[in-house]
Protein backbone atom coordinates (compact mmCIF):
# COMPACT_ATOMS: atom_id res chain seq x y z
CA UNK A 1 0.00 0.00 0.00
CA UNK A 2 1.34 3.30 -0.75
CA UNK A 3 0.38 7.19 -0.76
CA UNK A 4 0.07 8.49 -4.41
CA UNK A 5 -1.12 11.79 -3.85
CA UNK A 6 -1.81 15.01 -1.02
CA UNK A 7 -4.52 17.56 -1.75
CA UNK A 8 -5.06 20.39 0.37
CA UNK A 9 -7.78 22.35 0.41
CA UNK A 10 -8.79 25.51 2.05
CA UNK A 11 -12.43 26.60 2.68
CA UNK A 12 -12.11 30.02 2.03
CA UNK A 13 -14.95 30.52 -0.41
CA UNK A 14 -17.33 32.07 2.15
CA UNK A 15 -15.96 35.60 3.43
CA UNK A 16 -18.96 35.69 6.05
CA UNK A 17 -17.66 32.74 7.65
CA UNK A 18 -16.14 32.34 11.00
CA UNK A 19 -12.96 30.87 9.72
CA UNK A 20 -10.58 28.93 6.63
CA UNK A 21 -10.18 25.76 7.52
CA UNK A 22 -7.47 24.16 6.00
CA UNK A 23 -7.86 20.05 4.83
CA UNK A 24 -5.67 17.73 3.46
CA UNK A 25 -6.92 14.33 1.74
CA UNK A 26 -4.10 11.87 1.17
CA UNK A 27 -5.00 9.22 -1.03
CA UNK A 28 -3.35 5.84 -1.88
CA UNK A 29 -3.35 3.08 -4.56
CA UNK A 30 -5.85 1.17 -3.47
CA UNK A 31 -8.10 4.20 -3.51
CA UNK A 32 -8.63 4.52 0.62
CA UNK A 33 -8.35 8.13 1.61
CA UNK A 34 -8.47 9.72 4.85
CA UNK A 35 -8.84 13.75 5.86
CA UNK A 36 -6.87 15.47 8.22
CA UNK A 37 -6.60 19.49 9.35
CA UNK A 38 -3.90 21.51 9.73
CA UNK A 39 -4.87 24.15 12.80
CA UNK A 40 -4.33 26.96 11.47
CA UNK A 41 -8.35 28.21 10.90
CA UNK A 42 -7.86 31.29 12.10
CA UNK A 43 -4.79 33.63 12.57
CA UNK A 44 -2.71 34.67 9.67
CA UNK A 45 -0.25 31.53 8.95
CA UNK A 46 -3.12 29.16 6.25
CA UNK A 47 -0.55 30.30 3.54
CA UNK A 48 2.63 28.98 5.47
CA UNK A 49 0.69 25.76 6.52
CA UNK A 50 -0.42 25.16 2.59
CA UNK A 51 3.00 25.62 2.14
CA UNK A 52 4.52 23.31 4.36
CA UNK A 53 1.91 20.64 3.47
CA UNK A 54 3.12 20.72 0.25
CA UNK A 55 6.56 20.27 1.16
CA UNK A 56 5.89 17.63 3.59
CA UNK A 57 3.69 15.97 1.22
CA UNK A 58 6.85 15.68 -1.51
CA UNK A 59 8.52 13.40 1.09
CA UNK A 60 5.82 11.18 1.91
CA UNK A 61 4.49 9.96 -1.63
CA UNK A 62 5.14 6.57 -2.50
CA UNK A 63 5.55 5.92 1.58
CA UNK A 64 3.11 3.12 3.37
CA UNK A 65 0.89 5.00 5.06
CA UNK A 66 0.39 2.53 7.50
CA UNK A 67 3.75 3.81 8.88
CA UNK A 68 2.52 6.56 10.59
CA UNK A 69 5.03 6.72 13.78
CA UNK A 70 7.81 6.19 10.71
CA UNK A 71 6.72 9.43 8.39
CA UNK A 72 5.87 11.14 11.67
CA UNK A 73 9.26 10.88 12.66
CA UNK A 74 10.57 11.20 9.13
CA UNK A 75 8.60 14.95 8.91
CA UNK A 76 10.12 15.81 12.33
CA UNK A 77 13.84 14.51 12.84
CA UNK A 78 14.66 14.34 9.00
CA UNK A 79 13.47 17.84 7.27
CA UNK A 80 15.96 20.21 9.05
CA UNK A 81 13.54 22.81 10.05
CA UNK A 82 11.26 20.07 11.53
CA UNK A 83 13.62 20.04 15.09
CA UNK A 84 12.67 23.65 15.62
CA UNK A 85 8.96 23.15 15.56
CA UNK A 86 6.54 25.80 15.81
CA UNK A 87 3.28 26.36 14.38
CA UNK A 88 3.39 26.20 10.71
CA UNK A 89 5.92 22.87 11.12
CA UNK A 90 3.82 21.10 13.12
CA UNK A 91 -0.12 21.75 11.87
CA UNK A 92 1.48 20.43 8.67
CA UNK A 93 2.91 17.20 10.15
CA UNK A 94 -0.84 17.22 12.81
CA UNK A 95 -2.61 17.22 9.46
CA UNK A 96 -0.68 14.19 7.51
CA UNK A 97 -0.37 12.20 10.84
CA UNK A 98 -4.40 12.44 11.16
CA UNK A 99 -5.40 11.75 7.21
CA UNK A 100 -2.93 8.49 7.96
CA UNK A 101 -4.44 7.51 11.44
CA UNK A 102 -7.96 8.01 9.26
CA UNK A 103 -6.55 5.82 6.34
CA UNK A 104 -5.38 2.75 8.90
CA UNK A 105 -9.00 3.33 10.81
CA UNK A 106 -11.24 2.97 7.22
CA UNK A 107 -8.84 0.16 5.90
CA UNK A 108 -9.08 -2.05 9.13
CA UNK A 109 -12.98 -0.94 9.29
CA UNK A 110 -12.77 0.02 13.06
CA UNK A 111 -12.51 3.72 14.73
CA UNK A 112 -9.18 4.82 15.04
CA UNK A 113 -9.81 4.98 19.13
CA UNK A 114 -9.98 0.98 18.69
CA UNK A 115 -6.05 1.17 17.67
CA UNK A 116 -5.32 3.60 20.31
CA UNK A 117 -5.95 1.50 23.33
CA UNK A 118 -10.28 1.23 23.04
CA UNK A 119 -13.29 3.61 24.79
CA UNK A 120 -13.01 4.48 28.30
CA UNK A 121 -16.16 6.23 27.50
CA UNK A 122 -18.84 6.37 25.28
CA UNK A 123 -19.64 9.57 25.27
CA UNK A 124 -18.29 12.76 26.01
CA UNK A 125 -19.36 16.07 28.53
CA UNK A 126 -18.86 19.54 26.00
CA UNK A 127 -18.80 23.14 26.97
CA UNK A 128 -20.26 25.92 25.16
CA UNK A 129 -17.04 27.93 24.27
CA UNK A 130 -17.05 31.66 23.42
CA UNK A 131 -20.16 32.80 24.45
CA UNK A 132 -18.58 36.47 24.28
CA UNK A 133 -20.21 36.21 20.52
CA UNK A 134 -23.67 34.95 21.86
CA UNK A 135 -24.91 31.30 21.96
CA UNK A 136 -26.39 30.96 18.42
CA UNK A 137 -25.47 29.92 14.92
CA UNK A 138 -25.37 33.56 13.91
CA UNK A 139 -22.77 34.74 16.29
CA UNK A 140 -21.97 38.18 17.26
CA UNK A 141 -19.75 40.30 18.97
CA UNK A 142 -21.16 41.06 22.77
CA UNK A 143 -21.25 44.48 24.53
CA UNK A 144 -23.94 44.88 26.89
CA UNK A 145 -23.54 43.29 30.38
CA UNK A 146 -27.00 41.86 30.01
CA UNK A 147 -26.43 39.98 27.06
CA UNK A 148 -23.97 37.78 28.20
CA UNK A 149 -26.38 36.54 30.94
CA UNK A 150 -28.81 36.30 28.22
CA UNK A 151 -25.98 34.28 25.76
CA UNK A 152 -25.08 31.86 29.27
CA UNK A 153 -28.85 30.92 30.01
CA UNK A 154 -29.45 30.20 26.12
CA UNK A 155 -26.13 27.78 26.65
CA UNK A 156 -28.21 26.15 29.95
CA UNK A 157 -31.10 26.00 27.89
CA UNK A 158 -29.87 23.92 25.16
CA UNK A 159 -28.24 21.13 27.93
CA UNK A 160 -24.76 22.70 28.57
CA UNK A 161 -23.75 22.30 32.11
CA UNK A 162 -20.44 24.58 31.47
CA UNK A 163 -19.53 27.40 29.20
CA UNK A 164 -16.39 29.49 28.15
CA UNK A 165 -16.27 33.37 28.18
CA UNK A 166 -13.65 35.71 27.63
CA UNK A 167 -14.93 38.88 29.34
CA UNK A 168 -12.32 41.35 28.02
CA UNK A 169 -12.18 40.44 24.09
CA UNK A 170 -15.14 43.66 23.61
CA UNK A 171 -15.44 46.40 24.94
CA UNK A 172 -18.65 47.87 26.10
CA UNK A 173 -19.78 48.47 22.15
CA UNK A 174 -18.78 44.91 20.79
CA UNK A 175 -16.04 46.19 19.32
CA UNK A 176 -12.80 43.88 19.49
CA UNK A 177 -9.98 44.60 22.42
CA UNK A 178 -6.78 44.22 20.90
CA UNK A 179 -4.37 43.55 24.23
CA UNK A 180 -5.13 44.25 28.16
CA UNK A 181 -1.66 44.29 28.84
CA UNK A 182 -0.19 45.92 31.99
CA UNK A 183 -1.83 47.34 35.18
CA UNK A 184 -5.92 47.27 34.10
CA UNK A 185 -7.72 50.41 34.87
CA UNK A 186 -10.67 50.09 37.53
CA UNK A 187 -12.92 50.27 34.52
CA UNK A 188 -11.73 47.01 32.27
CA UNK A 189 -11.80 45.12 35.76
CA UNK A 190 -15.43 46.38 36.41
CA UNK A 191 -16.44 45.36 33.16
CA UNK A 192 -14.87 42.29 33.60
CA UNK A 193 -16.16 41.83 37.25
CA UNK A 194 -19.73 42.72 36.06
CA UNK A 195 -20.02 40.19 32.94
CA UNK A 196 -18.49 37.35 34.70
CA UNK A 197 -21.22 38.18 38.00
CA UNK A 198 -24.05 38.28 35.61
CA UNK A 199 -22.88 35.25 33.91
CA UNK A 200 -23.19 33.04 37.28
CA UNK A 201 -26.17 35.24 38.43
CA UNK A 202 -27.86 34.04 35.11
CA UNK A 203 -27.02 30.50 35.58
CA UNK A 204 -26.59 29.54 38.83
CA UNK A 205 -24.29 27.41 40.90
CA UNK A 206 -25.18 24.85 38.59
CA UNK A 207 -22.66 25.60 35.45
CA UNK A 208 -19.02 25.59 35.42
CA UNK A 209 -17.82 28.85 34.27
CA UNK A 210 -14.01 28.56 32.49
CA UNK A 211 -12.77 32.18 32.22
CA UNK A 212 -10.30 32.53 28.82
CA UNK A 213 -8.29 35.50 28.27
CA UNK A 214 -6.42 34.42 24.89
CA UNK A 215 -3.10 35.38 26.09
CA UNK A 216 -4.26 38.57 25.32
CA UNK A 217 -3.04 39.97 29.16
CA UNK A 218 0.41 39.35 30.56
CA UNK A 219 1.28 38.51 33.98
CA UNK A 220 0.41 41.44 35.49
CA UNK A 221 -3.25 42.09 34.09
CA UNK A 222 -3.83 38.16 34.49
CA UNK A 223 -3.28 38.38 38.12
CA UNK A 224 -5.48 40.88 38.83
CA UNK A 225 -8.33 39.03 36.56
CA UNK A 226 -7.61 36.03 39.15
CA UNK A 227 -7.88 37.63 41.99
CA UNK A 228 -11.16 39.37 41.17
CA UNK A 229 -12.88 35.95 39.78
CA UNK A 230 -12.29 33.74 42.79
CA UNK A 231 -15.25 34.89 43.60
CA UNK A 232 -17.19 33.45 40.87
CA UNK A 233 -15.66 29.61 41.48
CA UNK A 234 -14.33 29.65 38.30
CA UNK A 235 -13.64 26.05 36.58
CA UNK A 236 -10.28 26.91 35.09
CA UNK A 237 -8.45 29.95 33.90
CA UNK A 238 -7.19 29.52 29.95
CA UNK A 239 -4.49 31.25 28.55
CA UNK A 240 -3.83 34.08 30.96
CA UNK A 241 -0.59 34.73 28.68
CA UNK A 242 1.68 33.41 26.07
CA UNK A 243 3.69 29.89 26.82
CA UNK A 244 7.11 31.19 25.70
CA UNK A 245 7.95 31.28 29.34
CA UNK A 246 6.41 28.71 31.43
CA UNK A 247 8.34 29.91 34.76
CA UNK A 248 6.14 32.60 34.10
CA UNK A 249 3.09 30.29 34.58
CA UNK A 250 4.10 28.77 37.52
CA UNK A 251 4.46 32.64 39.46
CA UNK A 252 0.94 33.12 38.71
CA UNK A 253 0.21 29.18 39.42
CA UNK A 254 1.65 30.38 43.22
CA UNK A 255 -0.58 33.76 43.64
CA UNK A 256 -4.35 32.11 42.48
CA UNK A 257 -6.77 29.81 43.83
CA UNK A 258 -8.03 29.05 40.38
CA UNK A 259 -6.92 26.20 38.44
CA UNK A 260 -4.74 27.27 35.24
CA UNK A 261 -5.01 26.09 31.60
CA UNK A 262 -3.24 26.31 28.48
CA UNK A 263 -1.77 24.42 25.37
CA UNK A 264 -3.31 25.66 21.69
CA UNK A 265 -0.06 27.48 21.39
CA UNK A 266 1.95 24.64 22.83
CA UNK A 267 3.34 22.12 20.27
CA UNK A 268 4.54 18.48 21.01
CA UNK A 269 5.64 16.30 24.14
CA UNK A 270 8.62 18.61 24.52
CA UNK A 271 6.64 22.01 25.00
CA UNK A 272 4.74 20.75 27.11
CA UNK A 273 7.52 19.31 29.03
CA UNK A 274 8.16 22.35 31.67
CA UNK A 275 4.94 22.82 32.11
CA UNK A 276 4.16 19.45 33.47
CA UNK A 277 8.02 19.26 35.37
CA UNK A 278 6.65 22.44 37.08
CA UNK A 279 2.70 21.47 37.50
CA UNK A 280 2.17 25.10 37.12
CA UNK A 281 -0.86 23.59 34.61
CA UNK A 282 -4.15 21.91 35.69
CA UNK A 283 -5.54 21.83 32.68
CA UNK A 284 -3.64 20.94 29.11
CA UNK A 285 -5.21 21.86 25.82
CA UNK A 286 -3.67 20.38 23.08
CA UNK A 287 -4.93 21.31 19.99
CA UNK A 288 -4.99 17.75 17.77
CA UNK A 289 -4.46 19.70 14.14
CA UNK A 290 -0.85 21.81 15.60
CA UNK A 291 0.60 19.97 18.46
CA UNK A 292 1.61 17.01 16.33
CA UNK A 293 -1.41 15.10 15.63
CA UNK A 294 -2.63 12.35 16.47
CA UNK A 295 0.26 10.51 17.57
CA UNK A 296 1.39 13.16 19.57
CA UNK A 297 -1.56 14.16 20.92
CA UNK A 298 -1.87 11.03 22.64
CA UNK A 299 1.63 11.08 23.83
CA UNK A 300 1.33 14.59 25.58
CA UNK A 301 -2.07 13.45 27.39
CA UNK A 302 -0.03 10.39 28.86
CA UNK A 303 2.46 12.19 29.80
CA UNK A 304 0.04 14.49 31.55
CA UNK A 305 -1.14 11.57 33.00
CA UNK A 306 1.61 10.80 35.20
CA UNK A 307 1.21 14.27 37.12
CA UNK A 308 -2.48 14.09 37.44
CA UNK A 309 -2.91 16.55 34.44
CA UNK A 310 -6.60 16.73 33.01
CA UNK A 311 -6.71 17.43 29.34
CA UNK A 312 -9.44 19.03 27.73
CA UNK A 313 -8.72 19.33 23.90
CA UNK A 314 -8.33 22.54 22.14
CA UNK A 315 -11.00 22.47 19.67
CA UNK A 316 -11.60 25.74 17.60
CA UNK A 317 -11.75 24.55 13.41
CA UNK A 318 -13.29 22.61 11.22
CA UNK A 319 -15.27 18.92 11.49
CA UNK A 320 -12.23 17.17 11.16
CA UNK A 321 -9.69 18.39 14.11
CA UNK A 322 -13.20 18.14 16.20
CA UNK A 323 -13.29 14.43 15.11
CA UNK A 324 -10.31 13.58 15.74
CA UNK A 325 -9.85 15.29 19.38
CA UNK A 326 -13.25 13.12 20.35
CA UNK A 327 -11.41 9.86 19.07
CA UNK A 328 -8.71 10.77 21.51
CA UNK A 329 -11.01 12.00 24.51
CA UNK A 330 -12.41 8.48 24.23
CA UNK A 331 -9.73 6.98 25.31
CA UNK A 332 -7.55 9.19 28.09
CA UNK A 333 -8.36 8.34 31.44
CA UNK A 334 -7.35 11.46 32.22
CA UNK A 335 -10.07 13.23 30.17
CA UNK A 336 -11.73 16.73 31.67
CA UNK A 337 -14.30 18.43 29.27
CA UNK A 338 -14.59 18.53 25.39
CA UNK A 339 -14.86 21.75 24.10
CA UNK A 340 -17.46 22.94 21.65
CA UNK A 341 -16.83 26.01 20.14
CA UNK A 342 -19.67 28.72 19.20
CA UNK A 343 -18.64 28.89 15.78
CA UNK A 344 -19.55 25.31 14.94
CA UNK A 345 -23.08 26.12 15.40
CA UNK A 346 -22.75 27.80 12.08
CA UNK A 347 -24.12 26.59 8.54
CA UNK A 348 -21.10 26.96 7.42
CA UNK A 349 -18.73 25.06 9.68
CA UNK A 350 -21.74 22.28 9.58
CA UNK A 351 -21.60 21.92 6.17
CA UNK A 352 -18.08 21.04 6.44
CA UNK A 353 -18.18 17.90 7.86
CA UNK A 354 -20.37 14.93 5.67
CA UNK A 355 -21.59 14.28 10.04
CA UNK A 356 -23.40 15.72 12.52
CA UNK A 357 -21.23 15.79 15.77
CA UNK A 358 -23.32 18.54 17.67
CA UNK A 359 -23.83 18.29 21.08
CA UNK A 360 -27.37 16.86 22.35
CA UNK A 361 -28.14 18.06 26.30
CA UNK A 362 -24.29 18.90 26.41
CA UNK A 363 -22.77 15.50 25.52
CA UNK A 364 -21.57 13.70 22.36
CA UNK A 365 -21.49 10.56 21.83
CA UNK A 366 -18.23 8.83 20.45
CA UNK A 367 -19.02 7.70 16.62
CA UNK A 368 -18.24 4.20 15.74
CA UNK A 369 -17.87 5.07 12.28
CA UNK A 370 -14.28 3.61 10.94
CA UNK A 371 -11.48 5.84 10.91
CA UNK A 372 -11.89 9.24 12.65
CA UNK A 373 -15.62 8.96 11.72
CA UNK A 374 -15.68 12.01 9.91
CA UNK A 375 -15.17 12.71 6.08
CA UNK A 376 -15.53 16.08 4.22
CA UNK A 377 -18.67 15.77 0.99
CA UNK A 378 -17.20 16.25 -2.31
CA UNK A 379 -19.52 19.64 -3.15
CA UNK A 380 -17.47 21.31 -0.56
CA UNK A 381 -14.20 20.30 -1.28
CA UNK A 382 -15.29 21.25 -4.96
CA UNK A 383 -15.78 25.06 -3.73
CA UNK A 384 -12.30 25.43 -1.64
CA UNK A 385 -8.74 26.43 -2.99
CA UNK A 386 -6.79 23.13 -4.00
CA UNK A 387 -3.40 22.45 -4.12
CA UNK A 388 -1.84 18.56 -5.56
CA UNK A 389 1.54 17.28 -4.47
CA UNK A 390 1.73 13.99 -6.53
């Protein structure tokens, strides 16, 4: 069996959409395919990623795609730039290693969390993530304190038993906050106190609330976000800044009650390394389509496993990096939430995927479908950009 071909494709065809996913189908001789995603949806490197795909995808043709912890390696140790890592490097190897993990699932005719170790569960807890842009397939930017109480209790309403917020991304219009760097003023924290207290005022004691800041604070503003949401008994704390320096994580890990979280900017087993060495991390969010795939993926959450670690996995593209973090989830002991993100209540992100893998009364249940049980229909890859490496 070998690979005889890698398309990529990005969905870009729809400007009102939330985000360009970017796909890769490898196909092989005896005409099995499987889809992977490179996670790169949003943000400004889809070019570099389409790029590096098609680099990547030079050096696997002809390879047995059964191989997958041989090419994975091959892509890593072998291609020079590969030992540096980084984002564009390694969404290009996440989305190979999951199109092969897909091919191996559909050719053996079992669910790729069958070669992975088998179900621990059958089905899955989610979160409604994002509600800063309403809870509805028409999203929107919030301002008004009342309408994130109004977003959280639609979340409730539809079965959710947690949701995600980031209560500094807008402003008081709607309009986006670039950074909250530094020292906040008393009137960002009041906003941010008064969002957050309507929020649990609108549900109750009984929904988690995770508080996300996007690494759009440092240290300093992050610290006095924690100190003002102990109140609230928050679930976790995501991304209160940038990973580049985890002792960093581990200061603010000392000064807060709340449990920390963090990983869609952390790629493979060795980023996450000091972060687990120093436990300054409750919470690890790998993100299956740019921490390494798959394969890696799986590694990390072990890892994680040894210092009690929960992993909930960053989920924030297309159908197929969702897929593939669920057949993962399935199978970690060490398993916390599944994260479903406000933007794939959208037509368009639903269209994407040739299943339906939305949430019913906050859970989804693990598909038995072969491979990563999700494929992409042929109309849609006929309206993205395509690129062949053959």
């Amino acid at each position: 069996m070998k690979i005889t071909s890698v398309e990529i494709f990005c969905a870009d065809y729809d400007k009102s959409a939330p985000n360009e996913p970017v796909f890769v189908k490898i196909n092989t001789e005896e005409g099995i395919c499987g889809f992977g995603e490179a996670g790169v949806a949003y943000g400004n490197s889809k070019l570099a990623a389409i790029g590096q795909i098609q680099d990547f995808g030079k050096l696997i043709i002809g390879e047995n795609p059964m191989n997958i912890e041989k090419i994975w390696n091959k892509l890593q140790k072998e291609t020079f730039w590969g030992l540096g890592g980084g984002t564009v490097i390694f969404s290009a190897i996440s989305a190979i290693d999951i199109a092969l993990w897909d091919i191996k699932g559909k050719l053996l005719g079992v669910p790729v969390y069958e070669l992975l170790g088998g179900k621990v569960r059958d089905k899955v807890r989610a979160y409604a993530s994002q509600i800063q842009f309403d809870w509805d397939k028409d999203s929107r930017p919030l301002g008004g304190i009342k309408e994130y109480g109004e977003a959280a209790r639609k979340a409730k309403a539809d079965g959710y038993t947690a949701l995600k917020v980031d209560p500094l991304q807008r402003d008081e219009f709607g309009k986006k906050n670039l950074r909250n760097d530094g020292l906040l003023t008393n009137y960002k924290l009041k906003l941010c106190k008064d969002r957050l207290a309507e929020i649990r005022n609108a549900v109750g004691d009984e929904m988690d609330i995770i508080l996300e800041l996007h690494a759009k604070t440092d240290f300093n503003a992050a610290l006095q976000i924690s100190k003002l949401a102990e109140e609230f008994n928050i679930y976790y704390l995501e991304e209160p800044f940038g990973p580049l320096n985890p002792q960093l994580m581990s200061l603010l890990k000392e000064k807060t009650n709340i449990p920390l979280a963090s990983g869609e900017r952390i790629y493979s087993r060795y980023g996450y390394l000091p972060f687990l060495q120093n436990r300054s991390l409750d919470v690890i969010q790998p993100d299956v389509a740019n921490c390494g795939g798959i394969s890696e993926a799986k590694k990390i959450c072990d890892m994680a496993q040894i210092y009690d670690v929960l992993v909930q996995m960053h989920v924030c593209g297309g159908p197929i990096s969702n897929a593939a973090a669920l057949q993962i989830e399935a199978v970690i002991p060490n398993f916390c939430i599944h994260e479903y993100h406000v933007g794939n209540m959208s037509d368009f992100t639903r269209s994407l995927g040739a299943y339906d893998d939305t949430p019913i009364d906050g859970y989804i249940t693990i598909s038995d479908r072969p491979g990563i049980g999700q494929d992409i229909p042929e109309e849609i890859l006929n309206k993205c950009t395509k690129f062949i490496v053959d």
